[in-house]
PDB file of N, CA and C in Angstrom:
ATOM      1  N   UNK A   1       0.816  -1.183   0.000  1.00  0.00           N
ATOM      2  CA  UNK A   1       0.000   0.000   0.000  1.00  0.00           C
ATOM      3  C   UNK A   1       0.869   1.260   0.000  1.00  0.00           C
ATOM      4  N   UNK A   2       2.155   1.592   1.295  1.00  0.00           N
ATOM      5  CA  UNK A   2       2.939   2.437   0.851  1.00  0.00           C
ATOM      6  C   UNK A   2       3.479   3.018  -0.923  1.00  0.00           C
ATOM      7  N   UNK A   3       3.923   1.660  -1.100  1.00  0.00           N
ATOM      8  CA  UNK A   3       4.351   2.007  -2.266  1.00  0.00           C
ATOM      9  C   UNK A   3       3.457   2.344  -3.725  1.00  0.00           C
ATOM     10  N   UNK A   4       2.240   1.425  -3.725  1.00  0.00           N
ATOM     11  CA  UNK A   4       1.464   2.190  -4.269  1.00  0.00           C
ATOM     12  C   UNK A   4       0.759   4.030  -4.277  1.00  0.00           C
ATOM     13  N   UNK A   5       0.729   4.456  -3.179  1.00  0.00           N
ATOM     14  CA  UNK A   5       0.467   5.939  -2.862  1.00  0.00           C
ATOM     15  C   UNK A   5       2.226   6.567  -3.181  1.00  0.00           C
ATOM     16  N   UNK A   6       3.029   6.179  -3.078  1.00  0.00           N
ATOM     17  CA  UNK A   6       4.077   6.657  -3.616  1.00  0.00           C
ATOM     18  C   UNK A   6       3.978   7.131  -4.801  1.00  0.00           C
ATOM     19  N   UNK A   7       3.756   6.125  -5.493  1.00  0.00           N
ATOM     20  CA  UNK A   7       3.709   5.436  -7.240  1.00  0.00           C
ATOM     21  C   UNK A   7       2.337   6.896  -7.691  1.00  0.00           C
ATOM     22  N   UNK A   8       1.464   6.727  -6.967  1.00  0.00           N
ATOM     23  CA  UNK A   8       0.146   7.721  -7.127  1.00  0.00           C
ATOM     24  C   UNK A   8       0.802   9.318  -7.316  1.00  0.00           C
ATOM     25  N   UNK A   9       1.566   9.615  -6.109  1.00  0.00           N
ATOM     26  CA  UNK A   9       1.984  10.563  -5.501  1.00  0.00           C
ATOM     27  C   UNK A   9       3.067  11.397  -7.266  1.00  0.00           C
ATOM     28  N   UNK A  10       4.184   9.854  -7.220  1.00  0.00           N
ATOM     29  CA  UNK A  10       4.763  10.300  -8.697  1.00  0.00           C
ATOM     30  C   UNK A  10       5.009  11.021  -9.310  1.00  0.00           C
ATOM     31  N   UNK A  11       3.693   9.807  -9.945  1.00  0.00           N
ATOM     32  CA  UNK A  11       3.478   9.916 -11.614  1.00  0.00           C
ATOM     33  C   UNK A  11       1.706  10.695 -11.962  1.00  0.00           C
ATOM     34  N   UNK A  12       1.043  10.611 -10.242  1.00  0.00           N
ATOM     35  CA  UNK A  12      -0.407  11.367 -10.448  1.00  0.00           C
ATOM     36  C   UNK A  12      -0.882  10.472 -11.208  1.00  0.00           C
ATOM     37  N   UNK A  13      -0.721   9.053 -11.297  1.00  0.00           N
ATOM     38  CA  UNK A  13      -1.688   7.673 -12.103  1.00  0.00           C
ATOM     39  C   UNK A  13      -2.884   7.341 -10.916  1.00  0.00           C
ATOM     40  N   UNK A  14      -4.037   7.229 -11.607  1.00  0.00           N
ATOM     41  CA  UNK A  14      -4.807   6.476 -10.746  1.00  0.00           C
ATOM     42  C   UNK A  14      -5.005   5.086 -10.943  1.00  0.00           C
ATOM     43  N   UNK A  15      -5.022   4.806  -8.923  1.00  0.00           N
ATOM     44  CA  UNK A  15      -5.144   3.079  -9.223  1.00  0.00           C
ATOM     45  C   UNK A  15      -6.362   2.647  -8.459  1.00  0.00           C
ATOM     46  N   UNK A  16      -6.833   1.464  -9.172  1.00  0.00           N
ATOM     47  CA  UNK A  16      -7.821   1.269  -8.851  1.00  0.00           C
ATOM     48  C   UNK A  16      -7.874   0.068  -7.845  1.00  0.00           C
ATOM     49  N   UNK A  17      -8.470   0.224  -6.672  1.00  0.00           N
ATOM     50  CA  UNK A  17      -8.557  -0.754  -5.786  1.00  0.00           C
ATOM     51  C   UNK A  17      -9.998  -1.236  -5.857  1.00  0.00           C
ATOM     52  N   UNK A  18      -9.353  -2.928  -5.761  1.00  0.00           N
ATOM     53  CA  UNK A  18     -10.571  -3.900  -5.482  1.00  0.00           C
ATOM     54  C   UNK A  18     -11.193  -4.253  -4.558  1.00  0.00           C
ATOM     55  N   UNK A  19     -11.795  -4.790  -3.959  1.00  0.00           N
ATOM     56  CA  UNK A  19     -12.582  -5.296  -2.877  1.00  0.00           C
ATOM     57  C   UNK A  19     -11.465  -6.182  -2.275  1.00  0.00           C
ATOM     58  N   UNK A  20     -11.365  -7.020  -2.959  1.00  0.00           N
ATOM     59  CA  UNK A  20      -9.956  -7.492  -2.278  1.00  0.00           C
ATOM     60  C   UNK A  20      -9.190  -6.632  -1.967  1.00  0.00           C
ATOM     61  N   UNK A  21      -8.176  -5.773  -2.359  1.00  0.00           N
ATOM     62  CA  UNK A  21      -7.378  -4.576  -2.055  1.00  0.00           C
ATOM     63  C   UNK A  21      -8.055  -4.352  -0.687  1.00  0.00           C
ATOM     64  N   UNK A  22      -9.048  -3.736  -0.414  1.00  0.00           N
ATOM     65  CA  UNK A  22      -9.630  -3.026   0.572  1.00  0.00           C
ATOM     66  C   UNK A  22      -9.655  -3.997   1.872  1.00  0.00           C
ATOM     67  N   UNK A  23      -9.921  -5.165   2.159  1.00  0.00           N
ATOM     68  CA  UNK A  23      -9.705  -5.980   3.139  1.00  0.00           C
ATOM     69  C   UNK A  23      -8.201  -6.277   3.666  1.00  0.00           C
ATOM     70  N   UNK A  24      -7.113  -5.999   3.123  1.00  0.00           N
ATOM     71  CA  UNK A  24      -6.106  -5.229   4.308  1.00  0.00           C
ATOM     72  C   UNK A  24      -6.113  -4.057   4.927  1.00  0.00           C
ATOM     73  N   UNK A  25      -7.409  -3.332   4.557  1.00  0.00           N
ATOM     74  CA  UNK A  25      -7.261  -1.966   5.316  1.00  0.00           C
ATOM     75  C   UNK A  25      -8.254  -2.111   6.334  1.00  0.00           C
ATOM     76  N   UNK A  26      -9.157  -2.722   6.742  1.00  0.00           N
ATOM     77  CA  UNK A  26     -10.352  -2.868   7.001  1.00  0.00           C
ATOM     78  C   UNK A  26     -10.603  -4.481   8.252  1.00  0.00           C
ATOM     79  N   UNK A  27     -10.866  -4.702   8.753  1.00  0.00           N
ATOM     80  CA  UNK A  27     -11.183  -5.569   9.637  1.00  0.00           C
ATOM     81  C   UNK A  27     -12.680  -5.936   9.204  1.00  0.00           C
ATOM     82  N   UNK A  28     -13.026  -4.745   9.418  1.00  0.00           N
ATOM     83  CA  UNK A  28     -14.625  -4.881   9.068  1.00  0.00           C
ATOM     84  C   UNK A  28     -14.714  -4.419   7.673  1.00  0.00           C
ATOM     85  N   UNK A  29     -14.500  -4.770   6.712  1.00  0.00           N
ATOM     86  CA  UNK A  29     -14.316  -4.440   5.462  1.00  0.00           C
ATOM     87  C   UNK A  29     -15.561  -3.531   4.514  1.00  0.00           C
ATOM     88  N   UNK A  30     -16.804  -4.262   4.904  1.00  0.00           N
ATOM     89  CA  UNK A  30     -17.956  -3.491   4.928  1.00  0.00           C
ATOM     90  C   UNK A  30     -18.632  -2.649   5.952  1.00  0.00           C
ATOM     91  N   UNK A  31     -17.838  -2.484   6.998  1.00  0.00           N
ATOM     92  CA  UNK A  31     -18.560  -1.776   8.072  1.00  0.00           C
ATOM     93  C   UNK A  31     -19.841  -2.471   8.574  1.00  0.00           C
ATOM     94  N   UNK A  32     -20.006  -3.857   8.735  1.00  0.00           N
ATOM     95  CA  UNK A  32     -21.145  -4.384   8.671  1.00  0.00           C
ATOM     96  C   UNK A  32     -20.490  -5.796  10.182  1.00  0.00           C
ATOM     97  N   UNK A  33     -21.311  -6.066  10.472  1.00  0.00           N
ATOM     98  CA  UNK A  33     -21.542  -6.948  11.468  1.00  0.00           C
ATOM     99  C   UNK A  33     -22.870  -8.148  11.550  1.00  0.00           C
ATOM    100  N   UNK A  34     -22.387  -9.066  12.292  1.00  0.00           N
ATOM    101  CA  UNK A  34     -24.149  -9.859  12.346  1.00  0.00           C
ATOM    102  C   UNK A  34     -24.313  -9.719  13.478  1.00  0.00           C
ATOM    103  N   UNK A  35     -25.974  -9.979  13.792  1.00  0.00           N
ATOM    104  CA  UNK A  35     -26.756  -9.992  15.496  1.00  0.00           C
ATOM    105  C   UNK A  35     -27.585 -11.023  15.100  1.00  0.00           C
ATOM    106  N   UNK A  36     -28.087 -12.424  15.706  1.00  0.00           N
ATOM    107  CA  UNK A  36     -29.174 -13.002  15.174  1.00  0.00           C
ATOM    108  C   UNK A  36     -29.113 -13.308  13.940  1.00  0.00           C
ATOM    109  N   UNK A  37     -27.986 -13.769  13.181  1.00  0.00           N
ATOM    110  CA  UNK A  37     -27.822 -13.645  11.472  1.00  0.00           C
ATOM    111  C   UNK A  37     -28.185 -12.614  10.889  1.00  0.00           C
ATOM    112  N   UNK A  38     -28.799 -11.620  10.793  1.00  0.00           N
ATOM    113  CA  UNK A  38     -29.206 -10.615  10.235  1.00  0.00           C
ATOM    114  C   UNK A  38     -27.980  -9.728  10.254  1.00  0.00           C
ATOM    115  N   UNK A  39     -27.725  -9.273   9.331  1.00  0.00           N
ATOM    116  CA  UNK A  39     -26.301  -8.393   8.718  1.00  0.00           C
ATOM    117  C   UNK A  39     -26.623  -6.999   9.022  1.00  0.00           C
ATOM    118  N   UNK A  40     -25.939  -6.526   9.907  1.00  0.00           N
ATOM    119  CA  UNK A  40     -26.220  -4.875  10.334  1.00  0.00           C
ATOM    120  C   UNK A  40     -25.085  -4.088  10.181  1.00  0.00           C
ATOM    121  N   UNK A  41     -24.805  -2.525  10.029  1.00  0.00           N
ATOM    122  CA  UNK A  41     -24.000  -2.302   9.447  1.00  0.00           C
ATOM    123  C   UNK A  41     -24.111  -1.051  11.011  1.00  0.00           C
ATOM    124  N   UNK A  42     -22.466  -0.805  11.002  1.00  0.00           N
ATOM    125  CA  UNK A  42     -22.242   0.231  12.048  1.00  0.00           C
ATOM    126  C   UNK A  42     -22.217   1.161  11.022  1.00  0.00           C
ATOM    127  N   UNK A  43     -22.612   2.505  12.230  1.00  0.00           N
ATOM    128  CA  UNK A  43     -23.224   3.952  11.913  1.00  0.00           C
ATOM    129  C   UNK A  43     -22.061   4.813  12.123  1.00  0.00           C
ATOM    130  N   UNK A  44     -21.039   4.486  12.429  1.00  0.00           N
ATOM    131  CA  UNK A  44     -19.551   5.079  12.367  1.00  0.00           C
ATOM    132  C   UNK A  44     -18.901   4.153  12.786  1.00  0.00           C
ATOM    133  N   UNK A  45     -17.270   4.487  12.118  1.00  0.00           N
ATOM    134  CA  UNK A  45     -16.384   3.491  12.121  1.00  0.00           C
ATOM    135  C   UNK A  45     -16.180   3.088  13.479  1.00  0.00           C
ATOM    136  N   UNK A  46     -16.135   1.645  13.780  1.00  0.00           N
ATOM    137  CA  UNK A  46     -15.919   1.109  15.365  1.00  0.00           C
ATOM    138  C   UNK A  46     -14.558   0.955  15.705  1.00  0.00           C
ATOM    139  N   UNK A  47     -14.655   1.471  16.850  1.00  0.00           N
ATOM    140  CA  UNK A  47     -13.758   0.771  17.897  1.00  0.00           C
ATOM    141  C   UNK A  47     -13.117  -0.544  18.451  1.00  0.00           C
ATOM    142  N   UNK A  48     -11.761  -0.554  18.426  1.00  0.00           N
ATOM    143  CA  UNK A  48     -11.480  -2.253  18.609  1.00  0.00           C
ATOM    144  C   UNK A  48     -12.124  -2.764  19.833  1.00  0.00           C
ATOM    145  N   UNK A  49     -12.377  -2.256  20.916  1.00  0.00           N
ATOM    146  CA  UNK A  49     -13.477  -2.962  21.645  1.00  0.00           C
ATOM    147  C   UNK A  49     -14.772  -3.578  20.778  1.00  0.00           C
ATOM    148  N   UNK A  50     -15.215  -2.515  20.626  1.00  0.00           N
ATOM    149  CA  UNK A  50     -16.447  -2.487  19.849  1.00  0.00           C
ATOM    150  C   UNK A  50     -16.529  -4.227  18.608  1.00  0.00           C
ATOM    151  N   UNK A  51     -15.127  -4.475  17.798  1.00  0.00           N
ATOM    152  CA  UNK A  51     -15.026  -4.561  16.998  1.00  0.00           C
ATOM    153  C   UNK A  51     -14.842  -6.375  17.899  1.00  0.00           C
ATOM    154  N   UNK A  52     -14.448  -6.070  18.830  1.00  0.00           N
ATOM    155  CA  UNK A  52     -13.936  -7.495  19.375  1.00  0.00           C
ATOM    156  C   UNK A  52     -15.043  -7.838  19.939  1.00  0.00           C
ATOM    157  N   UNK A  53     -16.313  -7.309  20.189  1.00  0.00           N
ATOM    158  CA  UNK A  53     -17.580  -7.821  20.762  1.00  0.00           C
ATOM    159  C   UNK A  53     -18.633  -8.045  19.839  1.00  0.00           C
ATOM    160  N   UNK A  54     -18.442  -7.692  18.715  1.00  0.00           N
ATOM    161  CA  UNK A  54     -19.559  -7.904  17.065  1.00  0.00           C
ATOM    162  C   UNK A  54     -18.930  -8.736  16.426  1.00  0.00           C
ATOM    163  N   UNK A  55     -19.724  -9.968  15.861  1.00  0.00           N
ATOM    164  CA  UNK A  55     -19.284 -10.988  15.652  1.00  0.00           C
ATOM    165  C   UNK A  55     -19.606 -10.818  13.578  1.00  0.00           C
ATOM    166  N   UNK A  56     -18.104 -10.493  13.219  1.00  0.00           N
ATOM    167  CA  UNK A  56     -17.836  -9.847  12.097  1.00  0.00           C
ATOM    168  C   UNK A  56     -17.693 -10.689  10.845  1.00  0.00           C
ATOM    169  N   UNK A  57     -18.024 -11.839  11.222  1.00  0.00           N
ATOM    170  CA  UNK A  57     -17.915 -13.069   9.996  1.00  0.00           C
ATOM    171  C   UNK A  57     -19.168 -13.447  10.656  1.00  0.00           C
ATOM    172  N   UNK A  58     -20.271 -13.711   9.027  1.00  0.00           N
ATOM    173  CA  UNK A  58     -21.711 -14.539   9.221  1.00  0.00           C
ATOM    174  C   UNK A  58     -21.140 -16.293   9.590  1.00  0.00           C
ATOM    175  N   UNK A  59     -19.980 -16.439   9.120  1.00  0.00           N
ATOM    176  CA  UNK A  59     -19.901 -17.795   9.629  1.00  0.00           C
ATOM    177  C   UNK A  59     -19.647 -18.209  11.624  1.00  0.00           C
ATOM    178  N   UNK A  60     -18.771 -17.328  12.068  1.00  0.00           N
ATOM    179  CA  UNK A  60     -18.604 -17.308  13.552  1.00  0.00           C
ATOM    180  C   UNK A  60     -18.369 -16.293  13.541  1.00  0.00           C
ATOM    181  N   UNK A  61     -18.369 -16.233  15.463  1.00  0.00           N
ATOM    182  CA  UNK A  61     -16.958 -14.864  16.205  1.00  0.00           C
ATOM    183  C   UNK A  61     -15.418 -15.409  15.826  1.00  0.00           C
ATOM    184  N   UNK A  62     -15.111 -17.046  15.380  1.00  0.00           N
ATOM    185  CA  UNK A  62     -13.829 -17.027  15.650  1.00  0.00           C
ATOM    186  C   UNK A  62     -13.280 -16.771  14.049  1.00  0.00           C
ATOM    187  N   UNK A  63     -14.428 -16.523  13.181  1.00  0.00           N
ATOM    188  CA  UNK A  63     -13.654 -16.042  11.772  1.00  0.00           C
ATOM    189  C   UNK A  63     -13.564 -14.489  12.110  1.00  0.00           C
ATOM    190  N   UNK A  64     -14.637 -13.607  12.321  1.00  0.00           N
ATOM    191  CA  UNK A  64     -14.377 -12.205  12.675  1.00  0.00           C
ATOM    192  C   UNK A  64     -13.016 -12.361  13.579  1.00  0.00           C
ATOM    193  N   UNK A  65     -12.835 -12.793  14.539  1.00  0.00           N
ATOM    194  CA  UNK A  65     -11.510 -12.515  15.236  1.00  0.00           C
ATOM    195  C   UNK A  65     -10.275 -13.306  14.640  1.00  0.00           C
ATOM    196  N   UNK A  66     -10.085 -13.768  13.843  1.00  0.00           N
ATOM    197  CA  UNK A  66      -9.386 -14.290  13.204  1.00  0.00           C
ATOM    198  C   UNK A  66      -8.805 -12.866  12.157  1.00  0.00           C
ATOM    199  N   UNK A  67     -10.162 -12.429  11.577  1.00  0.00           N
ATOM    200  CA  UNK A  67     -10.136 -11.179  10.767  1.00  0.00           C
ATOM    201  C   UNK A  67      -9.158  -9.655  11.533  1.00  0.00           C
ATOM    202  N   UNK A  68      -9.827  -9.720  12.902  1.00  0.00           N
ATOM    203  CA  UNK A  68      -9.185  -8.734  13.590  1.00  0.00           C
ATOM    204  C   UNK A  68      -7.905  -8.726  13.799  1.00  0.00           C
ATOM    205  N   UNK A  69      -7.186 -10.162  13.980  1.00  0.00           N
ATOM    206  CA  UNK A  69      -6.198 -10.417  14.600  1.00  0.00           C
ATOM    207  C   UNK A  69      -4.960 -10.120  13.256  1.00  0.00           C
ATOM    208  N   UNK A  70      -5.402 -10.634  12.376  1.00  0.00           N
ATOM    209  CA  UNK A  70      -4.544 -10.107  11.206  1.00  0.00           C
ATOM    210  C   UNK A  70      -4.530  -9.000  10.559  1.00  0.00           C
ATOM    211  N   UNK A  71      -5.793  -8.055  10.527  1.00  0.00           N
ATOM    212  CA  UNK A  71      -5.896  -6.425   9.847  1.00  0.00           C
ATOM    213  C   UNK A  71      -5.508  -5.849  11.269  1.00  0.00           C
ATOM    214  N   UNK A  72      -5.619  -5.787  12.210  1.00  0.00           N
ATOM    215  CA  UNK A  72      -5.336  -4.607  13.192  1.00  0.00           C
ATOM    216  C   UNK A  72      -3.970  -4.007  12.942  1.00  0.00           C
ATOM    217  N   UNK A  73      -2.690  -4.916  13.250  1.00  0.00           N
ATOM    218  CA  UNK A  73      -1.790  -4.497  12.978  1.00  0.00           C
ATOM    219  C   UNK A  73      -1.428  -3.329  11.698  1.00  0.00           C
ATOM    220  N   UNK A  74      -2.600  -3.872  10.721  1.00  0.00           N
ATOM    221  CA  UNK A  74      -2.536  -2.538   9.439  1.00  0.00           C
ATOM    222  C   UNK A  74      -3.148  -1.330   9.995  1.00  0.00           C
ATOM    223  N   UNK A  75      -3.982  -1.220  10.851  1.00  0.00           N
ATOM    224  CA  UNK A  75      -4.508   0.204  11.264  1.00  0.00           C
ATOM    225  C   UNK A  75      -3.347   0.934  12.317  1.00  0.00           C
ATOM    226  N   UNK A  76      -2.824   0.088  13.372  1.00  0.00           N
ATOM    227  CA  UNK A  76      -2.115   0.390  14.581  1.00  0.00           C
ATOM    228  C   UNK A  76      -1.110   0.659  14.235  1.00  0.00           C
ATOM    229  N   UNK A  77      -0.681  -0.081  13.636  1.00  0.00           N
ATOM    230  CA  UNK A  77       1.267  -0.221  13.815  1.00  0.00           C
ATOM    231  C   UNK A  77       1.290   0.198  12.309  1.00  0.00           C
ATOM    232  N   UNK A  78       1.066  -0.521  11.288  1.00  0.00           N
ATOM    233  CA  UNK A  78       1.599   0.349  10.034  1.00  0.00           C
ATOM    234  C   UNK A  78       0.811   1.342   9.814  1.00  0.00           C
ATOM    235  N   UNK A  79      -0.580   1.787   9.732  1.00  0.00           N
ATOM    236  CA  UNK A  79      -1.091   3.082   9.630  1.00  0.00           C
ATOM    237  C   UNK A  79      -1.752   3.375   8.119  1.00  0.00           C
ATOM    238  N   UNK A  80      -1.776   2.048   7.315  1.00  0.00           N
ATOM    239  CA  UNK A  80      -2.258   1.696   6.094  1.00  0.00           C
ATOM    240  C   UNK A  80      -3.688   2.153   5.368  1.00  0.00           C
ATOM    241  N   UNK A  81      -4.193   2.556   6.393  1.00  0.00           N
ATOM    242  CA  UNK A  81      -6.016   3.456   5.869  1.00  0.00           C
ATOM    243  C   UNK A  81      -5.425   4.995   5.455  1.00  0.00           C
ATOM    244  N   UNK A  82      -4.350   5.071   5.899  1.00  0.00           N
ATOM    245  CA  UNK A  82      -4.191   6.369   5.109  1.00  0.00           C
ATOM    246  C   UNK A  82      -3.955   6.486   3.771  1.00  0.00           C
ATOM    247  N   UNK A  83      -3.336   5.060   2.963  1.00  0.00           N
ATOM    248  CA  UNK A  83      -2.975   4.859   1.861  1.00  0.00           C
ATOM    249  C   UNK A  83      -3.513   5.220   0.827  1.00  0.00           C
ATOM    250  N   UNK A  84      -4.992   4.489   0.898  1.00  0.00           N
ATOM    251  CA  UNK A  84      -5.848   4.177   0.413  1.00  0.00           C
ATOM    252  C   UNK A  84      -6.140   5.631  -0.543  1.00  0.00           C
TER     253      UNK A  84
END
């Protein structure tokens, strides 16, 4: 992602990100969550509390936290939503 916004920065090329692309930036990739199976979507971006108590994969909590456990580090420590 750095180096792509580099590359942007440049040459001023636009690139186009996929849906895939976007799920290293994102935990919650759609901003969306389940309650009761029913797919609900948060009303501003959540909080890692928040994010560790909404169970973020329709299949379990342990795919959503599975999800968390590998994108967080892109928000915290590398800082990668700015890329985008």
């Amino acid at each position: 992602m750095i180096e792509i916004n580099k590359y942007k920065e440049k040459t001023g090329a636009k690139v186009i990100m996929t849906v895939h692309d976007y799920h290293i930036v994102s935990a919650s990739n759609s901003l969306s969550y389940y309650e009761n199976a029913e797919k609900k979507f948060f009303k501003e971006p959540p909080s890692f509390k928040v994010l560790l108590t909404k169970k973020l994969d329709r299949r379990s909590y342990v795919y959503g936290l599975a999800r968390l456990v590998q994108w967080y580090p892109y928000y915290s420590v590398l800082n990668l939503q700015k890329n985008v």
